[in-house]
C-alpha atoms as a PDB file:
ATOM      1  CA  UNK A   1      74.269  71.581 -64.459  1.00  0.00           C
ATOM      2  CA  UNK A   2      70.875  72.783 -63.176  1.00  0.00           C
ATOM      3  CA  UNK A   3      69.509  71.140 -60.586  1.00  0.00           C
ATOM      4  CA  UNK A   4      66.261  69.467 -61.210  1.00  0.00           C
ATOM      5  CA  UNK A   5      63.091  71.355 -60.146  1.00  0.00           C
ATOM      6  CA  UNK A   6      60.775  70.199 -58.158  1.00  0.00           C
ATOM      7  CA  UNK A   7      56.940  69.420 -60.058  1.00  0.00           C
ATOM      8  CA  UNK A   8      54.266  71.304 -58.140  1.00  0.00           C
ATOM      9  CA  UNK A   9      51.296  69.505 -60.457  1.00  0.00           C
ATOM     10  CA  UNK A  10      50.201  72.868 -61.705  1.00  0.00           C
ATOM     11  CA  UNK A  11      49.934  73.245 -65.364  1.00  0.00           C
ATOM     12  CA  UNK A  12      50.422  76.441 -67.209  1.00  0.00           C
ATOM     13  CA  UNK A  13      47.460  78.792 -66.256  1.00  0.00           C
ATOM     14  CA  UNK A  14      46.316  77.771 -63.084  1.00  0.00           C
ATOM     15  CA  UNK A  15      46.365  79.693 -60.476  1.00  0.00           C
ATOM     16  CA  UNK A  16      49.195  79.527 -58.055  1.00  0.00           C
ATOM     17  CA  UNK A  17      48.428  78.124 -54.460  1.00  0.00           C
ATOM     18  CA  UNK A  18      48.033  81.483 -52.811  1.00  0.00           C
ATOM     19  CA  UNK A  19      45.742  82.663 -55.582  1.00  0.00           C
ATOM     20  CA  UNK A  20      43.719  79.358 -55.069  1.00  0.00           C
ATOM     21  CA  UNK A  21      43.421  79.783 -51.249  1.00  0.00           C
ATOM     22  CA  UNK A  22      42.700  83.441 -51.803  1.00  0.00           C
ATOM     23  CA  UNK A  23      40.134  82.264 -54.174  1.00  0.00           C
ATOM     24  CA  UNK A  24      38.114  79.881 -51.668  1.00  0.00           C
ATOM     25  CA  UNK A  25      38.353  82.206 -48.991  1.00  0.00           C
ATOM     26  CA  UNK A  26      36.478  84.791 -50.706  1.00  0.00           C
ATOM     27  CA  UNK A  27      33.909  82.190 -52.070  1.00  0.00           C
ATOM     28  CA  UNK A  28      33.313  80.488 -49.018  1.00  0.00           C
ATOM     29  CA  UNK A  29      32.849  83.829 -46.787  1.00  0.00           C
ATOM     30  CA  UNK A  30      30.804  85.680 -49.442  1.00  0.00           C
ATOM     31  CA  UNK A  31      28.514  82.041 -49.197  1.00  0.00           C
ATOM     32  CA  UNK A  32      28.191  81.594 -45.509  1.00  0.00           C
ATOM     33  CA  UNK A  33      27.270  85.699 -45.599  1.00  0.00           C
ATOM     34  CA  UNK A  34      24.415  84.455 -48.322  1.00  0.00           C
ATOM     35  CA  UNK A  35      23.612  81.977 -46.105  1.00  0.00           C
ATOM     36  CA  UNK A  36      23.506  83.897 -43.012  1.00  0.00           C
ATOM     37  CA  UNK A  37      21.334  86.257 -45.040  1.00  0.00           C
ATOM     38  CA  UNK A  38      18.809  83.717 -46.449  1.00  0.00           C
ATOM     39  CA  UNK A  39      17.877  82.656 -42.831  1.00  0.00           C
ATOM     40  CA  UNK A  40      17.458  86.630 -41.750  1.00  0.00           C
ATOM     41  CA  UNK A  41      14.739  86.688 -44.645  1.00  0.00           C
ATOM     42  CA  UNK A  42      13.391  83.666 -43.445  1.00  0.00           C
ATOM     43  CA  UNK A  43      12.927  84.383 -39.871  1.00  0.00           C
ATOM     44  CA  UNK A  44      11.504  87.519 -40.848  1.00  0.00           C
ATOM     45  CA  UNK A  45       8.664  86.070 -42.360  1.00  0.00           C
ATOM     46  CA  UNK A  46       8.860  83.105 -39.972  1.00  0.00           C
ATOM     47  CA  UNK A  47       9.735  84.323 -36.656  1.00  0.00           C
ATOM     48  CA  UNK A  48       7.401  83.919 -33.948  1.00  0.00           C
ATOM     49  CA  UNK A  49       6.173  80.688 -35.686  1.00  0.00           C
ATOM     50  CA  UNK A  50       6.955  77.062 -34.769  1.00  0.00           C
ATOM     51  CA  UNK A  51       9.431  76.896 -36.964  1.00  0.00           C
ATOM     52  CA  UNK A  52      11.533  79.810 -35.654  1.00  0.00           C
ATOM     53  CA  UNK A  53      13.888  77.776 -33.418  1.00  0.00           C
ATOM     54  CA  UNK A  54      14.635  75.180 -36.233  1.00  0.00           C
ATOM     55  CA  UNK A  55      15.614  78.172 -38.156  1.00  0.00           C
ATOM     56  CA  UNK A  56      17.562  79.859 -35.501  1.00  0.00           C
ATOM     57  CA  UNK A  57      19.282  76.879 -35.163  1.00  0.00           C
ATOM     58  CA  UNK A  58      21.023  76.395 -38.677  1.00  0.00           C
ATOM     59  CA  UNK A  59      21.330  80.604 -38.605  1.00  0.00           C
ATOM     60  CA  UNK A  60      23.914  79.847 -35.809  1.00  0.00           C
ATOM     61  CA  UNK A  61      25.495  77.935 -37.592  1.00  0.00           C
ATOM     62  CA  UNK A  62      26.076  79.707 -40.346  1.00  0.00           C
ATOM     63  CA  UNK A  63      26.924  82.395 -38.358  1.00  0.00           C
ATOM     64  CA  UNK A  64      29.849  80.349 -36.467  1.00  0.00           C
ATOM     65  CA  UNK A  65      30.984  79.895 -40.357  1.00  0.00           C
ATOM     66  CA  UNK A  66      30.634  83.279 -41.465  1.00  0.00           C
ATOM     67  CA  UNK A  67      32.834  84.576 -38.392  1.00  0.00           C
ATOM     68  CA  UNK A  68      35.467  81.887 -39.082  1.00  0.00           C
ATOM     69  CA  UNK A  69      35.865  83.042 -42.672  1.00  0.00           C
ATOM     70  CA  UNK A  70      35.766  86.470 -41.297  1.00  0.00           C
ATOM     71  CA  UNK A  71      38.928  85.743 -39.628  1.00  0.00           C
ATOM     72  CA  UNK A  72      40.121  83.638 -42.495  1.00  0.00           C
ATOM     73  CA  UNK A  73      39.834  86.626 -44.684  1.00  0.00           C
ATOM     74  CA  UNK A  74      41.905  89.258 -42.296  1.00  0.00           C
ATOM     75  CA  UNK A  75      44.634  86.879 -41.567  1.00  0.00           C
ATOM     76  CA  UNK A  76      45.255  85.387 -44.594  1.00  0.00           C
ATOM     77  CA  UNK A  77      44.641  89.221 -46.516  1.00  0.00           C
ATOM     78  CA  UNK A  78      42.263  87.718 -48.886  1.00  0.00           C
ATOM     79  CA  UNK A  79      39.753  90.799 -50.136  1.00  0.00           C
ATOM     80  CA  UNK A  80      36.543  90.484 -50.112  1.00  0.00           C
ATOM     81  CA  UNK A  81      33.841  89.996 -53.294  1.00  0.00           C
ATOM     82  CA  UNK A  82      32.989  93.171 -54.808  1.00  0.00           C
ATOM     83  CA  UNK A  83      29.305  91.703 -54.974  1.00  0.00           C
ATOM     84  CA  UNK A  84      28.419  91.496 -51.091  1.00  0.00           C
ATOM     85  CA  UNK A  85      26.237  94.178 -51.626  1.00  0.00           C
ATOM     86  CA  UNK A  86      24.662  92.145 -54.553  1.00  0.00           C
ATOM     87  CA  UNK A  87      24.514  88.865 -51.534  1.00  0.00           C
ATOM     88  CA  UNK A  88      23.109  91.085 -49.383  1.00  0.00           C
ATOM     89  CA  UNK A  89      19.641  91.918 -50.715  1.00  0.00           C
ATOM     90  CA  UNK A  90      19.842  88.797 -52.978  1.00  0.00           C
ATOM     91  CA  UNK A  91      20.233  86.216 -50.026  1.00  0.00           C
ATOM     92  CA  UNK A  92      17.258  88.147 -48.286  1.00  0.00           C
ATOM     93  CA  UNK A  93      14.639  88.384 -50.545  1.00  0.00           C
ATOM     94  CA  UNK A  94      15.492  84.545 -51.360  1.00  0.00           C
ATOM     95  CA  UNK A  95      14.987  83.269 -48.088  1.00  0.00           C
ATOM     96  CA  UNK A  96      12.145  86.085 -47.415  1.00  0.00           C
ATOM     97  CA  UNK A  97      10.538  84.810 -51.049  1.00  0.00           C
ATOM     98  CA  UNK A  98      10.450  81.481 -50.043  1.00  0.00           C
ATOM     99  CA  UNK A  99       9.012  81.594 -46.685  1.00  0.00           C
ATOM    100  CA  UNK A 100       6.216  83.777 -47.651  1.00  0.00           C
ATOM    101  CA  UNK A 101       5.442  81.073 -50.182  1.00  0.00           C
ATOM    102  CA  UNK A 102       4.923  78.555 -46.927  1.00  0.00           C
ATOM    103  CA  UNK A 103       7.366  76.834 -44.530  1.00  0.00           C
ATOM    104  CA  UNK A 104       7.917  73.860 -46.661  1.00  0.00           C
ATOM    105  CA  UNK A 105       9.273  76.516 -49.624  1.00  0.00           C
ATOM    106  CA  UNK A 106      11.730  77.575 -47.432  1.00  0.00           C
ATOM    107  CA  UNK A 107      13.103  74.135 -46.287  1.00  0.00           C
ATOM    108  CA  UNK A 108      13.422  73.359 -50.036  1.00  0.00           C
ATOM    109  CA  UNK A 109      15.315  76.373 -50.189  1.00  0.00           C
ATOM    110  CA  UNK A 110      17.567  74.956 -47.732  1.00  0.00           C
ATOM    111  CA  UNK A 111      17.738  71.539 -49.020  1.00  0.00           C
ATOM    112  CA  UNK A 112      19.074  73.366 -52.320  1.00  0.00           C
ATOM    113  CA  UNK A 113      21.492  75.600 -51.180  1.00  0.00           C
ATOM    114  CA  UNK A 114      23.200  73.095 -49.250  1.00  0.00           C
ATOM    115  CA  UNK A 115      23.051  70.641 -51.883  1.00  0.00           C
ATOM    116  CA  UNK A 116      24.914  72.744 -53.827  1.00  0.00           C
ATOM    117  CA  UNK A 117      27.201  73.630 -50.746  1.00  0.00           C
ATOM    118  CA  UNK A 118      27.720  70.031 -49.839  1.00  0.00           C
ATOM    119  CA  UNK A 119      29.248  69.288 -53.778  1.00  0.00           C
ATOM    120  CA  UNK A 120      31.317  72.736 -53.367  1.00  0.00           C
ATOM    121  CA  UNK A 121      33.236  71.811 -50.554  1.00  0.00           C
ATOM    122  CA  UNK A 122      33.733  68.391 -51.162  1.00  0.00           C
ATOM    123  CA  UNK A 123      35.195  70.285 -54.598  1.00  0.00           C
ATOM    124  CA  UNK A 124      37.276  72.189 -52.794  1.00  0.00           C
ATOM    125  CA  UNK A 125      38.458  69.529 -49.750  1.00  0.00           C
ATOM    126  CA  UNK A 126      39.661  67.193 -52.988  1.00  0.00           C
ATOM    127  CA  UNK A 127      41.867  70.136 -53.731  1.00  0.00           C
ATOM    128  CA  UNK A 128      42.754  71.352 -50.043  1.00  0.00           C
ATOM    129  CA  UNK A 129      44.029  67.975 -49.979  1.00  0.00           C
ATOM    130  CA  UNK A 130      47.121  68.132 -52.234  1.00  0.00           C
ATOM    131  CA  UNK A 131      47.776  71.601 -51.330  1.00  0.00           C
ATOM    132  CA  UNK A 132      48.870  71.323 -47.818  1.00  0.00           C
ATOM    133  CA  UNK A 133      46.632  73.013 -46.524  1.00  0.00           C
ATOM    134  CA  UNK A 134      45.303  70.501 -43.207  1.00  0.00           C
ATOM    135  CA  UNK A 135      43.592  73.375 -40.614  1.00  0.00           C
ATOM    136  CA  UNK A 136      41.827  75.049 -43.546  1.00  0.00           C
ATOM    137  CA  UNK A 137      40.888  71.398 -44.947  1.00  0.00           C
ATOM    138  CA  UNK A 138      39.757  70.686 -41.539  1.00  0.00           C
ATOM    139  CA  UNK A 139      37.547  73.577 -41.381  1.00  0.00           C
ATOM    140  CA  UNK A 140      35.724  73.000 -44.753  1.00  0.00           C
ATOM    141  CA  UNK A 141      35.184  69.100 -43.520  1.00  0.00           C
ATOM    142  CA  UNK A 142      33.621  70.147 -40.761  1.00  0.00           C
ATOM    143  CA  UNK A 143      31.234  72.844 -42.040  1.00  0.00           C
ATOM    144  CA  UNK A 144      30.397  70.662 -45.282  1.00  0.00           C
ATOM    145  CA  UNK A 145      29.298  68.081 -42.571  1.00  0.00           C
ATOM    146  CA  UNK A 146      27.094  70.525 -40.882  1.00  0.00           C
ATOM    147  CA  UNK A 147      25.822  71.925 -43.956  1.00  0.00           C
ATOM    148  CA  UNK A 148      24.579  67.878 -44.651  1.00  0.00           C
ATOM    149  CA  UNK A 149      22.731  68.245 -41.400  1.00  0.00           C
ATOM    150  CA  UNK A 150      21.367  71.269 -42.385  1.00  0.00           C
ATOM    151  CA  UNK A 151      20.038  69.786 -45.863  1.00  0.00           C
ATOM    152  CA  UNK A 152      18.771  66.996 -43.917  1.00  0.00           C
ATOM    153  CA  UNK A 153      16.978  68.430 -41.200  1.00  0.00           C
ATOM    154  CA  UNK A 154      14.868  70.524 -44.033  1.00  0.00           C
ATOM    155  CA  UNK A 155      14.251  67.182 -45.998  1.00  0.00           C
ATOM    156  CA  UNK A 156      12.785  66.527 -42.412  1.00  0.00           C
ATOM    157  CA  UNK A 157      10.637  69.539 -41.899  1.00  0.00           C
ATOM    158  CA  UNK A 158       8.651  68.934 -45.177  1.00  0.00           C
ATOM    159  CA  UNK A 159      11.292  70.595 -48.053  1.00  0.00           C
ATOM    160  CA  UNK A 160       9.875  68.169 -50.677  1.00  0.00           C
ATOM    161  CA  UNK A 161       6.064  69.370 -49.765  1.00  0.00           C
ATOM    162  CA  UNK A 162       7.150  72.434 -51.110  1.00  0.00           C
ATOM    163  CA  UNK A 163       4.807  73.851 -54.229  1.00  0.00           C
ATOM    164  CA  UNK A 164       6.910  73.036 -57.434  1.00  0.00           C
ATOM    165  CA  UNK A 165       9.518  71.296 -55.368  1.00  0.00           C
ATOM    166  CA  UNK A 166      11.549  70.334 -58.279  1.00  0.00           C
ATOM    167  CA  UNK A 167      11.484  73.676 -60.432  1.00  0.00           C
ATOM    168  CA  UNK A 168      12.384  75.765 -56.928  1.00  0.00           C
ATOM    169  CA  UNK A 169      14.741  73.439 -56.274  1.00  0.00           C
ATOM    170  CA  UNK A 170      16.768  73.839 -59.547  1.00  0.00           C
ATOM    171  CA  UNK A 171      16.294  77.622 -59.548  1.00  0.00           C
ATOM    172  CA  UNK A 172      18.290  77.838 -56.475  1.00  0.00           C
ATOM    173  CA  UNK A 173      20.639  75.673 -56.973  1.00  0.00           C
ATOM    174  CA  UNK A 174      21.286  77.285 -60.501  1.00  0.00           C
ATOM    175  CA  UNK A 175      21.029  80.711 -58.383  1.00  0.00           C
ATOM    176  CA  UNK A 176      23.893  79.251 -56.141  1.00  0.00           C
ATOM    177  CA  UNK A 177      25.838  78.093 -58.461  1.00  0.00           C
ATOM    178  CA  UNK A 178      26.131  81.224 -60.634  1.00  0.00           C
ATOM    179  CA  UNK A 179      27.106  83.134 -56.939  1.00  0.00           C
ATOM    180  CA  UNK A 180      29.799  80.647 -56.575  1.00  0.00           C
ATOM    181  CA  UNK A 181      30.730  81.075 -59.929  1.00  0.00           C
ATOM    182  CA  UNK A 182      30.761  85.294 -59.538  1.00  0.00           C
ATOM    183  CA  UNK A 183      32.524  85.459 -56.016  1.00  0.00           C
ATOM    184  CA  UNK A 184      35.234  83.529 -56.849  1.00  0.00           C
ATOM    185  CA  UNK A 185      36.039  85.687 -59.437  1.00  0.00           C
ATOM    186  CA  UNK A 186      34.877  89.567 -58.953  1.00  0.00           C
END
């Protein structure tokens, strides 16, 4: 008689573990690089001003994320999206865009982003969790706490002052969303 095998809760059709991790490695570097290059556009426009080391600040961060990914990415073999190029002028001209609008248009750009970051890896630490998967669960934690400061510090510096708050603020979080959507998969 056969023994038994073990359930692994997948279902037919999703993706097995290592294409799931592969998955949120590429999604998560391909969004700290938007990130990184959202605050390049805005300092750009913004360096120089008062708000430059406010800026600098979160770009750090982001850039601590993007390197850990980096590494993420080599030692785990996960390939990068095929659209980087795309996240490259894209993440840019949106943080450039918004800062030339005024300061408070690029907080609400931040506020957004990391709205839709904050939901994203909470998504993906609910599903870390069952996967046994506890440094790279630790490492999304972490960085979806830092993205709340983020979001919070711009809800500080004015992001709701913003012209059009609320129609910005749903373009780029549908903008984000549809990157998530594309780097997960191409």
């Amino acid at each position: 008689m056969d023994k038994p095998r073990k359930y692994s809760g997948r279902l037919p059709g999703d993706l097995s573990k290592d294409h799931l991790i592969a998955r949120m490695i590429r999604v998560d570097q391909a969004g700290e690089y938007g990130a990184k290059r959202i605050y390049d556009g805005q300092l750009a426009v913004l360096g120089g001003s008062p708000d430059e080391p406010v800026l600098r600040e979160m770009a750090e961060t982001e850039k601590h994320h993007l390197e850990t990914f980096n590494k993420l990415m080599v030692s785990r073999r996960v390939r990068p999206t095929v659209l980087a190029p795309l996240w490259h002028v894209a993440g840019f001209a949106l943080g450039a865009g918004t800062a030339l609008i005024g300061r408070e248009a690029a907080m609400a750009c931040t506020v957004a982003v990391e709205e839709v970051i904050e939901q994203h890896y909470a998504d993906q630490a609910v599903q870390l969790a069952t996967e046994e998967e506890p440094e790279l669960l630790a490492t999304v934690k972490k960085f979806r706490d830092e993205e709340i400061e983020h979001k919070e510090t711009a809800l500080a510096e004015g992001a709701q002052e913003a012209p059009a708050y609320p129609l910005l603020s749903a373009a780029v979080k549908s903008g984000s969303r549809l990157a998530i959507w594309l780097s997960e998969r191409v």
